[in-house]
Protein backbone atom coordinates (compact mmCIF):
# COMPACT_ATOMS: atom_id res chain seq x y z
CA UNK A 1 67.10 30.21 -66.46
CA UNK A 2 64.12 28.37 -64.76
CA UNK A 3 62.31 32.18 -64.86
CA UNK A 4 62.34 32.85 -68.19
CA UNK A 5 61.12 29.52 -69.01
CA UNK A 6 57.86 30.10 -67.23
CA UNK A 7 57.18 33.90 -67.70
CA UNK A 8 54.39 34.49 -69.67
CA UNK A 9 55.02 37.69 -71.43
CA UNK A 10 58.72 36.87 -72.37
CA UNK A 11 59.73 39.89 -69.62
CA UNK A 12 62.85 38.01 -68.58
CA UNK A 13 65.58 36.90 -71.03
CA UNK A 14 68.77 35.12 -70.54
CA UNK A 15 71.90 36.91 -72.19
CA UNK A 16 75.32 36.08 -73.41
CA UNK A 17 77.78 38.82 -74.03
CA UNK A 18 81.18 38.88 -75.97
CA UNK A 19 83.93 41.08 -74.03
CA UNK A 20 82.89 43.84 -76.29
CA UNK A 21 78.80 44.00 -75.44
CA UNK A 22 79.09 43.44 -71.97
CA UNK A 23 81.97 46.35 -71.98
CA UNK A 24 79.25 48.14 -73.90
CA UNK A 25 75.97 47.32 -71.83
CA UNK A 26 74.01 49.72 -69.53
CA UNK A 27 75.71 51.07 -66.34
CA UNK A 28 74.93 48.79 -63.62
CA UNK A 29 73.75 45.80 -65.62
CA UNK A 30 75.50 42.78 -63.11
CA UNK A 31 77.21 39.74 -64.81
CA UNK A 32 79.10 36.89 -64.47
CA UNK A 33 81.24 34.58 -66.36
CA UNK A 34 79.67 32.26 -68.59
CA UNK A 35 79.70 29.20 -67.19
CA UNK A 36 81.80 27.03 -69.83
CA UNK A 37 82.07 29.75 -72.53
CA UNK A 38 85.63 31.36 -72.30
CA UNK A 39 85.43 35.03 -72.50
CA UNK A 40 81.73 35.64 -72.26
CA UNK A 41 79.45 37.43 -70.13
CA UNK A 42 76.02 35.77 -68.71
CA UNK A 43 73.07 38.47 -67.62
CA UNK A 44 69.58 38.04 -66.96
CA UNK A 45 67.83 40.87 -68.71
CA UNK A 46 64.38 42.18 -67.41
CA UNK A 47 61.87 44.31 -68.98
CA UNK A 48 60.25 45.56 -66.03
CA UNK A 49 57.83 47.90 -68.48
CA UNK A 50 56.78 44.50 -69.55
CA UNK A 51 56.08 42.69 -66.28
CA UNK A 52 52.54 42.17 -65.33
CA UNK A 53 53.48 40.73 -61.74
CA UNK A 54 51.91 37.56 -61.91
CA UNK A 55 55.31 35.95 -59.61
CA UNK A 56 55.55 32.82 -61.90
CA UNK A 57 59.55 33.77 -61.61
CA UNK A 58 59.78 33.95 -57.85
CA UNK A 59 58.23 30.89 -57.67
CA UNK A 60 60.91 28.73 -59.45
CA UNK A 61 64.19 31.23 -58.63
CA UNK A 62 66.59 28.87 -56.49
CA UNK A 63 67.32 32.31 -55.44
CA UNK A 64 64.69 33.05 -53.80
CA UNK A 65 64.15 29.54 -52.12
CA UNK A 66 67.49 29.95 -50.70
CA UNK A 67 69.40 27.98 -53.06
């Protein structure tokens, strides 16, 4: 959740889901299990419209440093 801690514009948002929403989310949006939440969905929503590209994300994604 580091990334949507530090972008500026609010772009990316952490979501959790009940069976229900993520049955009922866009096709294609990828999620996982929340991690101790039974029975819901964790997804890191993006509102690429939004973005500016300033990289403030890439810069703390454990992702992206290989983590």
């Amino acid at each position: 959740n580091f990334c949507s801690y530090v972008c500026p514009h609010a772009v990316i948002r952490p979501v959790i889901m009940n069976a229900e929403e993520a049955e009922n989310a866009p096709e294609g949006m990828k999620s996982k299990p929340a991690t101790g939440l039974p029975g819901y969905q964790f997804a890191m929503t993006v509102s690429t419209l939004d973005c500016t590209g300033c990289g403030s994300c890439a810069s703390v994604c454990p992702g992206m440093k290989g983590n």
